[in-house]
PDB file of N, CA and C in Angstrom:
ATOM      1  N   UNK A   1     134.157  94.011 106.777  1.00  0.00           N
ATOM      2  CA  UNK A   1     133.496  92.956 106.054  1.00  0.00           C
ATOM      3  C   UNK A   1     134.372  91.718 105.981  1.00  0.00           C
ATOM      4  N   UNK A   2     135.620  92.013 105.615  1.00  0.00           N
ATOM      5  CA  UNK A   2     136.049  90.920 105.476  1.00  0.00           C
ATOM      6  C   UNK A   2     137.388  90.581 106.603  1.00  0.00           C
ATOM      7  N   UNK A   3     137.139  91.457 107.248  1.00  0.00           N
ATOM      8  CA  UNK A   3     138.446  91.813 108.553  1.00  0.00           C
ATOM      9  C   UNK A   3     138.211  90.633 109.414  1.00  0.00           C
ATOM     10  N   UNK A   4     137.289  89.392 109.298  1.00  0.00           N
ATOM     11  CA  UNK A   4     137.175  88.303 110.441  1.00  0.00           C
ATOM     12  C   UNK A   4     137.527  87.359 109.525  1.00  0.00           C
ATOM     13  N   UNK A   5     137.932  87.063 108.835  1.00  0.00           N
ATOM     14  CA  UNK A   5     138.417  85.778 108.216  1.00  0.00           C
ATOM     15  C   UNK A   5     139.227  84.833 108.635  1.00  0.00           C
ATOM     16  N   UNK A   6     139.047  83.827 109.081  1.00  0.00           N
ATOM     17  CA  UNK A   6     139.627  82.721 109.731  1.00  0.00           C
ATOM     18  C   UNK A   6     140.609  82.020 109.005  1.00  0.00           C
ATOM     19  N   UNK A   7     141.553  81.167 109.726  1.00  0.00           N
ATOM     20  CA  UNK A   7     141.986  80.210 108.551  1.00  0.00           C
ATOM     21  C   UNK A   7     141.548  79.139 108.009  1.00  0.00           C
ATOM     22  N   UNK A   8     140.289  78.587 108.831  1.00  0.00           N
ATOM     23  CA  UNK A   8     139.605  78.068 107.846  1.00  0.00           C
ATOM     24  C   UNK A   8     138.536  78.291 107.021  1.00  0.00           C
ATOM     25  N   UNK A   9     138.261  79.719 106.943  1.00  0.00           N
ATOM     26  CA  UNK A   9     137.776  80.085 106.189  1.00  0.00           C
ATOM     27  C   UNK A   9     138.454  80.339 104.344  1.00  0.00           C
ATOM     28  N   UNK A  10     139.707  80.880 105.008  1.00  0.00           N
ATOM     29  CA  UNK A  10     140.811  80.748 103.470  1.00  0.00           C
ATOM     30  C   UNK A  10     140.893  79.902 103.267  1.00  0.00           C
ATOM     31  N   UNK A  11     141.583  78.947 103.790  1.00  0.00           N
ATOM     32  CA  UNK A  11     141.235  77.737 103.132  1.00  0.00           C
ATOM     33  C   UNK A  11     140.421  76.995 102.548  1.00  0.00           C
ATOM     34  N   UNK A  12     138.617  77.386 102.859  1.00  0.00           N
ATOM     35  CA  UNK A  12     137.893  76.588 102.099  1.00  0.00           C
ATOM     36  C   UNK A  12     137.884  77.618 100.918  1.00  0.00           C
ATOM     37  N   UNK A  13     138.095  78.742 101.382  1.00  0.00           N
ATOM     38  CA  UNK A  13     137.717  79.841  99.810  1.00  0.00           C
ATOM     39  C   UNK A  13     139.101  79.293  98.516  1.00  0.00           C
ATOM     40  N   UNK A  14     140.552  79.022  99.163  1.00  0.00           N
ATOM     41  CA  UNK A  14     140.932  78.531  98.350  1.00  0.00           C
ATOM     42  C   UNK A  14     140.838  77.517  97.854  1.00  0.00           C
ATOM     43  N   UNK A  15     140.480  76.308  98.636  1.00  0.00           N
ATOM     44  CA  UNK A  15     140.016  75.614  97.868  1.00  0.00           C
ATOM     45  C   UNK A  15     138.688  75.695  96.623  1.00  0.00           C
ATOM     46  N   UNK A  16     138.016  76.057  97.488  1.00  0.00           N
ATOM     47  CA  UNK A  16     137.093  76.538  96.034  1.00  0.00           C
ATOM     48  C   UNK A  16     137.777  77.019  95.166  1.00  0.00           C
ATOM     49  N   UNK A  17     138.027  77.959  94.603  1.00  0.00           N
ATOM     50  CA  UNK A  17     138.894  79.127  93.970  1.00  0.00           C
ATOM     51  C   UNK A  17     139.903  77.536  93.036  1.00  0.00           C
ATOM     52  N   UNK A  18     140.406  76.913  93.634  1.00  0.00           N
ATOM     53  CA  UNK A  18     141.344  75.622  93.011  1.00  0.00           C
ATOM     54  C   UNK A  18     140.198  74.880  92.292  1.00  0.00           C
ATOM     55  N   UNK A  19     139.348  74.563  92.894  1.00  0.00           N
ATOM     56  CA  UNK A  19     138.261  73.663  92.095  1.00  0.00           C
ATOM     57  C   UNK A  19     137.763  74.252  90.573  1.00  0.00           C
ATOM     58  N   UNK A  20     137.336  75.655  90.724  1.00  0.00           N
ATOM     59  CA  UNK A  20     136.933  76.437  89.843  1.00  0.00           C
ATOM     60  C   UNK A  20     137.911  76.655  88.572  1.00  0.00           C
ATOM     61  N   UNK A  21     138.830  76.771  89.137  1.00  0.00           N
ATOM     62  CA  UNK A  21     139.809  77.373  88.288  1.00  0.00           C
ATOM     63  C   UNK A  21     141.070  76.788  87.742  1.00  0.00           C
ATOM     64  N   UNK A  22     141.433  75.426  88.487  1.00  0.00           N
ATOM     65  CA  UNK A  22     142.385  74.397  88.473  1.00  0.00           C
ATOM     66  C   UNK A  22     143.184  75.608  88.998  1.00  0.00           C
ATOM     67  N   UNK A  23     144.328  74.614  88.719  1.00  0.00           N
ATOM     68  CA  UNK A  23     145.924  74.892  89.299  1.00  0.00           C
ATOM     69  C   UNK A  23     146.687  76.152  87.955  1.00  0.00           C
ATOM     70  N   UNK A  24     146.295  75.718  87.370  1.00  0.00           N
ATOM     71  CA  UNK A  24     146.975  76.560  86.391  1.00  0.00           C
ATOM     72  C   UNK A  24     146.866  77.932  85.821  1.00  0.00           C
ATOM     73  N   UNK A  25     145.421  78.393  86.077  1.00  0.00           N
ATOM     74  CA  UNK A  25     144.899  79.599  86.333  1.00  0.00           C
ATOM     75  C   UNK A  25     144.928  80.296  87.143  1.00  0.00           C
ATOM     76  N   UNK A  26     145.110  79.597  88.919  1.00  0.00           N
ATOM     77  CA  UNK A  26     145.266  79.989  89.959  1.00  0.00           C
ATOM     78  C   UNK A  26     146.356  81.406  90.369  1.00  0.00           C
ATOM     79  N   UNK A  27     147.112  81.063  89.788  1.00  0.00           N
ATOM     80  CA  UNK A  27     148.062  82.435  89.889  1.00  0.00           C
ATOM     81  C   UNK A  27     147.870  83.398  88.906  1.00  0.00           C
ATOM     82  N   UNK A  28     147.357  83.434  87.849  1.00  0.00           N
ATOM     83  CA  UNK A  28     146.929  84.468  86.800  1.00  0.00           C
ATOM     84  C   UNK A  28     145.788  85.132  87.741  1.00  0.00           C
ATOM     85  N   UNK A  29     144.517  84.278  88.175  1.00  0.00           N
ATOM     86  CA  UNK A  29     143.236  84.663  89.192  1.00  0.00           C
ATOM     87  C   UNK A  29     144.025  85.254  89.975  1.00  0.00           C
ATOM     88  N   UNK A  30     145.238  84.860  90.905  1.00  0.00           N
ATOM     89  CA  UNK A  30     145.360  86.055  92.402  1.00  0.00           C
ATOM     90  C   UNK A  30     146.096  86.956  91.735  1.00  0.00           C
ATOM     91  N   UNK A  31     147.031  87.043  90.841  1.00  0.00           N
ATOM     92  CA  UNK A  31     147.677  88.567  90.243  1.00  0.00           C
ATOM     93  C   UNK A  31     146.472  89.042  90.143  1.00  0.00           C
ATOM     94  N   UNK A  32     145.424  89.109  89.202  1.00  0.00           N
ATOM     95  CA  UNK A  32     144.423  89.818  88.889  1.00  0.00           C
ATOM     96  C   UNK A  32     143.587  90.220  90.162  1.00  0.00           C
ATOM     97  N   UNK A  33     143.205  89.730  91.323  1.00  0.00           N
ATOM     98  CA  UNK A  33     142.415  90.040  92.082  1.00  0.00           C
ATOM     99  C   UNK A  33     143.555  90.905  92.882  1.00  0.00           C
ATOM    100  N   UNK A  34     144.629  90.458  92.865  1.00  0.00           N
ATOM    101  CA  UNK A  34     145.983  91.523  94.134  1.00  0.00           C
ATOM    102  C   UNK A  34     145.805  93.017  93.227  1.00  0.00           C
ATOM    103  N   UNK A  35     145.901  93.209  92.033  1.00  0.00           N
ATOM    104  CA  UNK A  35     146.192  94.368  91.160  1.00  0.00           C
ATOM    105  C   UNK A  35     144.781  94.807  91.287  1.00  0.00           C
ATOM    106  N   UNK A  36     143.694  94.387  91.224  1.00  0.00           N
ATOM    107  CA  UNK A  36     142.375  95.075  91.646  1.00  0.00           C
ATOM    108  C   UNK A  36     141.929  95.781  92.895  1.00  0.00           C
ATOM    109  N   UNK A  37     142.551  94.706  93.592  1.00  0.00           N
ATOM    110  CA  UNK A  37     142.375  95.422  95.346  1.00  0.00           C
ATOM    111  C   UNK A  37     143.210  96.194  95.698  1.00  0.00           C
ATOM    112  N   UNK A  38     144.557  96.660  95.232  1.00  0.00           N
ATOM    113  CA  UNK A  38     145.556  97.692  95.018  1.00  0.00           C
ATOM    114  C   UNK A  38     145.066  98.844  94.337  1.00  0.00           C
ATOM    115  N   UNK A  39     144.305  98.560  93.446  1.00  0.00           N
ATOM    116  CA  UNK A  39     143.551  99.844  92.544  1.00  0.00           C
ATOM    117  C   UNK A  39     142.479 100.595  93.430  1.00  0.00           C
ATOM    118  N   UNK A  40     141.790  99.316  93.682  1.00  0.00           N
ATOM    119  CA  UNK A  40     140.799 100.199  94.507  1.00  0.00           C
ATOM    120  C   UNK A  40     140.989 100.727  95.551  1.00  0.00           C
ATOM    121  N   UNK A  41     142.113 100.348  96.175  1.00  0.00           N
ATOM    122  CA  UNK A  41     142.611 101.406  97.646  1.00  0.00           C
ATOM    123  C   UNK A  41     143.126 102.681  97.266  1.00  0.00           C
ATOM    124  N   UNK A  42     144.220 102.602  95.965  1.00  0.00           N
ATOM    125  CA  UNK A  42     144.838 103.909  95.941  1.00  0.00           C
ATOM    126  C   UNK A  42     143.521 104.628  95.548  1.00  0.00           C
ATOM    127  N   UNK A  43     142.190 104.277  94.562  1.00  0.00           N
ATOM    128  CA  UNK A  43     141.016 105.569  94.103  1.00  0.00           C
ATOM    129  C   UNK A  43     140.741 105.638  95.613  1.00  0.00           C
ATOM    130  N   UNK A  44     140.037 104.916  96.456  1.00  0.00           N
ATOM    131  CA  UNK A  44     139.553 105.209  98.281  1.00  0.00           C
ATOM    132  C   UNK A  44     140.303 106.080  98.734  1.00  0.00           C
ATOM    133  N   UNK A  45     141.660 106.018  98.720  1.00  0.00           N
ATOM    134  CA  UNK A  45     142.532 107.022  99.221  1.00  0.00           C
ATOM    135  C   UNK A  45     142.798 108.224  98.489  1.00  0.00           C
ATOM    136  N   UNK A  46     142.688 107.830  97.513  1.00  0.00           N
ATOM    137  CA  UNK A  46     142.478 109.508  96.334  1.00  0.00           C
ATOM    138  C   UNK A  46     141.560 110.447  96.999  1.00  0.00           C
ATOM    139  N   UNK A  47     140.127 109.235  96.801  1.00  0.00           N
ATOM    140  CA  UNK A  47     138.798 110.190  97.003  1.00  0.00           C
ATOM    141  C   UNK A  47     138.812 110.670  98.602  1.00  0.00           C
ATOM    142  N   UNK A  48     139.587 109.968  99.482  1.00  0.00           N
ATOM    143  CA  UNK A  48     139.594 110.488 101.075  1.00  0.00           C
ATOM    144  C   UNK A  48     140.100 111.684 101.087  1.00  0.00           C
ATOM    145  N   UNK A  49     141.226 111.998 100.302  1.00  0.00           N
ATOM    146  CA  UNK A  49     142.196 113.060 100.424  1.00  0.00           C
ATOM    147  C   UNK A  49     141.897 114.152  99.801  1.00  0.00           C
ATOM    148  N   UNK A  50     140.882 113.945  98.837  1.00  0.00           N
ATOM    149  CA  UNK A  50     140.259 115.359  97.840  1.00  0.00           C
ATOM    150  C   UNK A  50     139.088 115.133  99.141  1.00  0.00           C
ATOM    151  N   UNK A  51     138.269 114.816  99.662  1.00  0.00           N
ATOM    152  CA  UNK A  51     137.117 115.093 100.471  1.00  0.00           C
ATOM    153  C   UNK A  51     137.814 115.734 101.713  1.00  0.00           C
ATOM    154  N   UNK A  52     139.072 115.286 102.314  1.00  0.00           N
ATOM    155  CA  UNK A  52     139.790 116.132 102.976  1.00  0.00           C
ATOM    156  C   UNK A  52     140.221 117.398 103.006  1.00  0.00           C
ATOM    157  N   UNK A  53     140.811 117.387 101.690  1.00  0.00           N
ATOM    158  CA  UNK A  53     141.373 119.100 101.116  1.00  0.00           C
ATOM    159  C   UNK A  53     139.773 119.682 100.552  1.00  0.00           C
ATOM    160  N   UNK A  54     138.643 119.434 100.424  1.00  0.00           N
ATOM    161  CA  UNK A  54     137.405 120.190 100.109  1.00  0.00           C
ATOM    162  C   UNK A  54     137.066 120.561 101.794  1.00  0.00           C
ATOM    163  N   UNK A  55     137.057 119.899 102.595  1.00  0.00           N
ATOM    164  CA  UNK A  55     136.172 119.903 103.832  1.00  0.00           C
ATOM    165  C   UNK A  55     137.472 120.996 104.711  1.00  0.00           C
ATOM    166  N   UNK A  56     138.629 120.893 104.235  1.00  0.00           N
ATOM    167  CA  UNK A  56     139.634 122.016 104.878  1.00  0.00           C
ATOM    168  C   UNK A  56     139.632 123.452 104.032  1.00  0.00           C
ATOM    169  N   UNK A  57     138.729 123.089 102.780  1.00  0.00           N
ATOM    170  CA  UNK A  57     138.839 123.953 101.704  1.00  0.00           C
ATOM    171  C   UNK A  57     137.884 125.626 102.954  1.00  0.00           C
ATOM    172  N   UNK A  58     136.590 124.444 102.827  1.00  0.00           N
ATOM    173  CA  UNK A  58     135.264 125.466 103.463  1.00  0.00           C
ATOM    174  C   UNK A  58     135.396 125.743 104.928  1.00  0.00           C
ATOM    175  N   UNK A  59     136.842 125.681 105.977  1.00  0.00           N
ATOM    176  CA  UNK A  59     136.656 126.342 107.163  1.00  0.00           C
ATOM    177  C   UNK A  59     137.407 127.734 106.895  1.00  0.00           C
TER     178      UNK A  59
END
């Protein structure tokens, strides 16, 4: 989904993201979105690895 992102595509998203949010929020907004997308990989990788050890459970 998001694996084609250009650089000018970041760039207009940051700019948006600057408009919205000014300058001063801007780094509070990407800690919060970096610590979210970190969360949600380690549960993806949780849930891969229990669907792994179930599916090795039943041979």
């Amino acid at each position: 989904m998001f694996g084609k992102l250009g650089t000018g595509e970041l760039i207009l998203i940051l700019g948006i993201a600057l408009v919205i949010f000014g300058p001063g929020k801007l780094p509070e907004v990407g800690k919060a979105f970096g610590k979210a997308i970190g969360e949600f990989k380690s549960h993806a990788n949780k849930v891969s690895k229990d669907i792994e050890i179930d599916l090795n459970d039943k041979k």
